[in-house]
Each structure stands twice: as C-alpha cells, then as structure tokens.
Protein backbone atom coordinates (compact mmCIF):
# COMPACT_ATOMS: atom_id res chain seq x y z
CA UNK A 1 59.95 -82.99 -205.11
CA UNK A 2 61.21 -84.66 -208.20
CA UNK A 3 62.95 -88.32 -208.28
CA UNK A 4 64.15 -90.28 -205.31
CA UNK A 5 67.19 -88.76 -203.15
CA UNK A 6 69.79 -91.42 -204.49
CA UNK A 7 71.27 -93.61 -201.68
CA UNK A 8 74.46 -94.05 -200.04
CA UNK A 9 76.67 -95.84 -201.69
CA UNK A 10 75.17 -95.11 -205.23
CA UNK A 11 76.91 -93.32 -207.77
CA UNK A 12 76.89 -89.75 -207.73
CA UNK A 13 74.29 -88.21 -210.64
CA UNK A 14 76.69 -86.57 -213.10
CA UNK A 15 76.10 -82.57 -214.46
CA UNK A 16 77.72 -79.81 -215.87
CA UNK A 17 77.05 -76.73 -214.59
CA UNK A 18 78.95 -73.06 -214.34
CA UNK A 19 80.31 -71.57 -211.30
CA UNK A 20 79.84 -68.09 -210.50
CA UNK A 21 82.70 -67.08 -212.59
CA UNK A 22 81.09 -68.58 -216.09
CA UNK A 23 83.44 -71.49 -215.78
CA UNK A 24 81.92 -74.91 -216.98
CA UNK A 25 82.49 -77.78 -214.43
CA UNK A 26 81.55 -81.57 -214.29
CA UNK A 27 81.32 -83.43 -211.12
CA UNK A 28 83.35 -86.24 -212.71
CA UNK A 29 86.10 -83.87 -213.12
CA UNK A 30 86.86 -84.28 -209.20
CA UNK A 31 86.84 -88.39 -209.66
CA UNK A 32 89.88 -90.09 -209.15
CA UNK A 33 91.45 -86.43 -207.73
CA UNK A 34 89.32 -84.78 -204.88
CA UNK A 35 86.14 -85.62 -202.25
CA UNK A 36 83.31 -83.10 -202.83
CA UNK A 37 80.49 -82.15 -201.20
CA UNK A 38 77.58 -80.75 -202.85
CA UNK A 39 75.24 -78.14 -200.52
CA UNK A 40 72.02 -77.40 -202.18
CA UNK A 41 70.93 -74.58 -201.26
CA UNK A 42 66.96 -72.83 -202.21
CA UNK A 43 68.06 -69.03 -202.79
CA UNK A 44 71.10 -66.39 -202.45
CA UNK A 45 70.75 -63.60 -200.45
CA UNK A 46 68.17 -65.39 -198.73
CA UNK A 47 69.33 -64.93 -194.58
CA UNK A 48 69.25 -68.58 -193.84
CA UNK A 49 71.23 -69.82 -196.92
CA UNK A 50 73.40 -66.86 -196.03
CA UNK A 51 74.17 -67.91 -192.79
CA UNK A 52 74.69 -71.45 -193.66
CA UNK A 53 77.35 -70.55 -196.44
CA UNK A 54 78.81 -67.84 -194.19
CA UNK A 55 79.16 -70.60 -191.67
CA UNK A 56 81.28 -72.99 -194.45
CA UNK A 57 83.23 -69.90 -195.75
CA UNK A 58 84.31 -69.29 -192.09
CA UNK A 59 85.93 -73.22 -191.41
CA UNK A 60 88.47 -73.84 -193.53
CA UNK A 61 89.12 -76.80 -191.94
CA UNK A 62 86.06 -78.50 -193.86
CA UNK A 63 87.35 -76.54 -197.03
CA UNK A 64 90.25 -78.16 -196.97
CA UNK A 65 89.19 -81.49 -196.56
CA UNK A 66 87.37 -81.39 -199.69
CA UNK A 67 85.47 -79.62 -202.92
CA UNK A 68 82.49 -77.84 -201.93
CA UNK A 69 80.20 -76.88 -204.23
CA UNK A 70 77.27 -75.18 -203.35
CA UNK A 71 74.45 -75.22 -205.88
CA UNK A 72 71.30 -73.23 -206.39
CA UNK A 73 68.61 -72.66 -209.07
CA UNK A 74 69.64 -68.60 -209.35
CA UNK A 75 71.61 -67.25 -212.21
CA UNK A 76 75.13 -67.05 -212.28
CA UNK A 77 75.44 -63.86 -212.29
CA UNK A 78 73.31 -63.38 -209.27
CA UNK A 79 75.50 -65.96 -207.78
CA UNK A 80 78.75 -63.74 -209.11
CA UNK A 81 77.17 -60.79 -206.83
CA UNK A 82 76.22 -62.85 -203.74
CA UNK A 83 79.85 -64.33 -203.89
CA UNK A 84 81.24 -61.32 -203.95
CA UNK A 85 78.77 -60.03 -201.45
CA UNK A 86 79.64 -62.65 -199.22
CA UNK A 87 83.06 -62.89 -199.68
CA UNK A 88 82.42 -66.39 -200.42
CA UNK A 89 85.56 -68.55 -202.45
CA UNK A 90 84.08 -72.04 -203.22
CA UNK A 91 82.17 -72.75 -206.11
CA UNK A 92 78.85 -71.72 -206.30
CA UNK A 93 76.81 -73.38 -209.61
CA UNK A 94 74.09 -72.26 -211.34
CA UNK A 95 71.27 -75.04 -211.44
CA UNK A 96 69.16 -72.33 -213.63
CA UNK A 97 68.48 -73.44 -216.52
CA UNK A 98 66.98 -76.31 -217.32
CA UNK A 99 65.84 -74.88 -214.33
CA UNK A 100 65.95 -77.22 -211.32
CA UNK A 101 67.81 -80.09 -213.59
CA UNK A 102 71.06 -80.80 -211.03
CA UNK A 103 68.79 -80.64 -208.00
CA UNK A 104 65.83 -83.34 -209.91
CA UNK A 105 68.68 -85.77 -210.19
CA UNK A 106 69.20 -85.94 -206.50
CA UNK A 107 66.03 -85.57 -206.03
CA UNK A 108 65.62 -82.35 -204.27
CA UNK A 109 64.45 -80.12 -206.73
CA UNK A 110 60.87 -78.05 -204.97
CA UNK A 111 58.41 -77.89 -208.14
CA UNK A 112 56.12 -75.68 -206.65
CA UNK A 113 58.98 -73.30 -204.95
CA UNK A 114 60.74 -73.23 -208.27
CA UNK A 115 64.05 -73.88 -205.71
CA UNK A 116 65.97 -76.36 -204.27
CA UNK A 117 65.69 -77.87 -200.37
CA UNK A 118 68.85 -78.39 -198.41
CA UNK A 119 70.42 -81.23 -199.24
CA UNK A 120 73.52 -82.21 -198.82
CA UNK A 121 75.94 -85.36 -200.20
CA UNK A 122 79.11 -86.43 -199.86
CA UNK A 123 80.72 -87.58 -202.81
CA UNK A 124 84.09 -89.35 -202.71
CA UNK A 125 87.01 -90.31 -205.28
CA UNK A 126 85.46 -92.87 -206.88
CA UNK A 127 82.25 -91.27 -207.51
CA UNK A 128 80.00 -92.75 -204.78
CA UNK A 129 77.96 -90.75 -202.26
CA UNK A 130 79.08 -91.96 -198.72
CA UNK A 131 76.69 -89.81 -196.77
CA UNK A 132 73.62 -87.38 -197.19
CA UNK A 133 71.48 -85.39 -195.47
CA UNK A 134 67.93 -83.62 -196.49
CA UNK A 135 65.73 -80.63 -194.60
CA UNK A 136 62.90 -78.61 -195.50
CA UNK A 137 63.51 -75.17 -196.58
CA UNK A 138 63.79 -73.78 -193.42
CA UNK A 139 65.69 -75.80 -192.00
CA UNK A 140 69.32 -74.95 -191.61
CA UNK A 141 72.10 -77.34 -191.63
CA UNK A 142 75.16 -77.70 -188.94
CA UNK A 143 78.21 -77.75 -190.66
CA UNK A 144 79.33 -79.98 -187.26
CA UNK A 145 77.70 -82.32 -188.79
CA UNK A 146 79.36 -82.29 -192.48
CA UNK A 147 82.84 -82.52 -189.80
CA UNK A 148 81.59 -85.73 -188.44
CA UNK A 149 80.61 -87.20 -191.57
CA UNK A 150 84.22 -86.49 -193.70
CA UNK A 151 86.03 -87.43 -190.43
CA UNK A 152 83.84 -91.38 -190.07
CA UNK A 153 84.28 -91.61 -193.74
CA UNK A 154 88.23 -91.01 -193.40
CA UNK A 155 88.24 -88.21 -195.74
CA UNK A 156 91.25 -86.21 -193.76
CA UNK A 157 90.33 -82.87 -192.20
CA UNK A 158 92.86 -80.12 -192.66
C-alpha cells in the first residue's frame, strides 16, 4: 500500500477528480455544506464491489444522510457504463489517472493490484474524517455499519 491511512480526526486529503458524468469535483466543495463519505472501491463490474454498491444504492436512508462518493482507479467512462448498468445515482470518481493518486493519499492505493482496497471514511463539514474503516480486497463491507457510524457521529439519518 502507499502512505499511512490518515487518522480520525485529521483533515480529509483534498482531490479533484470526475464523476462518471465528466464533471470535475473537489472534496472541499462539500465543506461547510454537506457530510460525505468516500467508499473506495478495487474494480466495477467486479461481483463483490457490485454487491456492495448495489447494497448503498438500495438505502436511501444512508444517501440521504450524506454525499457518497464512491471512488475507483477505472476510467470514467467505464464507470459511466457500470452506473448505468447498475442503476447506480451517487457519484462514482475516476481515481485513473495519475493512476491510484486519490486512493495513495488515504493510503489505500494496492501497488501491485494496480487498484484500490476497501476503505471507507467519513468526512464531515469541516473537513475532518470522524470515522474509517479498511479491508482487504475481498472483503466486503456492511453498510450497517456506515448507519452506526453517521448516527454516533450525529450526522442525521433521513
């Protein structure tokens, strides 16, 4: 992996990235207006990231409570089709190129997979991540637990 996963209560590594729609968006953009969560994710189309994004499309209740983006190392318009695909509304960015260059900053970029691992953070209004979590590849998240998390930190659930 690349450099350190940056602890809670840090400030949130900046980027600009696009969205599966070509759109250009910075992470700050969402400071001072909106919680976010950012869901690395290693591949599209893959079944387990499938799954895990079908699993966040279907509770709007967590989509409501705040910004999800969902970030991967494929192209964005590979991320256009698995939207589509997927019927899948939040924002899905394209960590291609400088390949791997969002997911080094939080430090769970894969060198030798050429793909991100699953981490997760919650980021809130001010720009500081309030919770994280990390697993290996193939190891699928709960989206329970993202729940728990906005709902400790006080970040209101639809």
């Amino acid at each position: 992996m690349s450099a350190a996963v940056p602890p809670v209560g840090s400030a949130a590594p900046d980027f600009s990235a696009r969205n599966q729609h070509g759109e250009q968006l910075r992470l700050s953009d969402y400071r001072g207006r909106r919680d976010v969560v950012l869901v690395f994710y290693p591949y599209a189309f893959s079944r387990v990231c499938t799954s895990e994004l079908g699993q966040l499309r279907d509770r709007p209740d967590l989509l409501a409570a705040a910004e999800f983006l969902a970030v991967s190392c494929d192209p964005m318009f590979t991320l256009r089709a698995y939207a589509e695909a997927e019927r899948l509304e939040f924002g899905l960015l394209s960590d291609f190129w400088p390949h791997g260059a969002i997911a080094s900053q939080y430090g769970v970029f894969d060198a030798d997979r050429g793909a991100a691992v699953r981490g997760t953070f919650v980021i809130d209004r001010s720009g500081l991540i309030r919770w994280s979590v990390v697993n290996p590849i193939p190891e699928a998240r709960d989206p329970d637990d993202y729940a728990r998390a906005l709902t400790e930190l006080g970040l209101v659930l639809g």
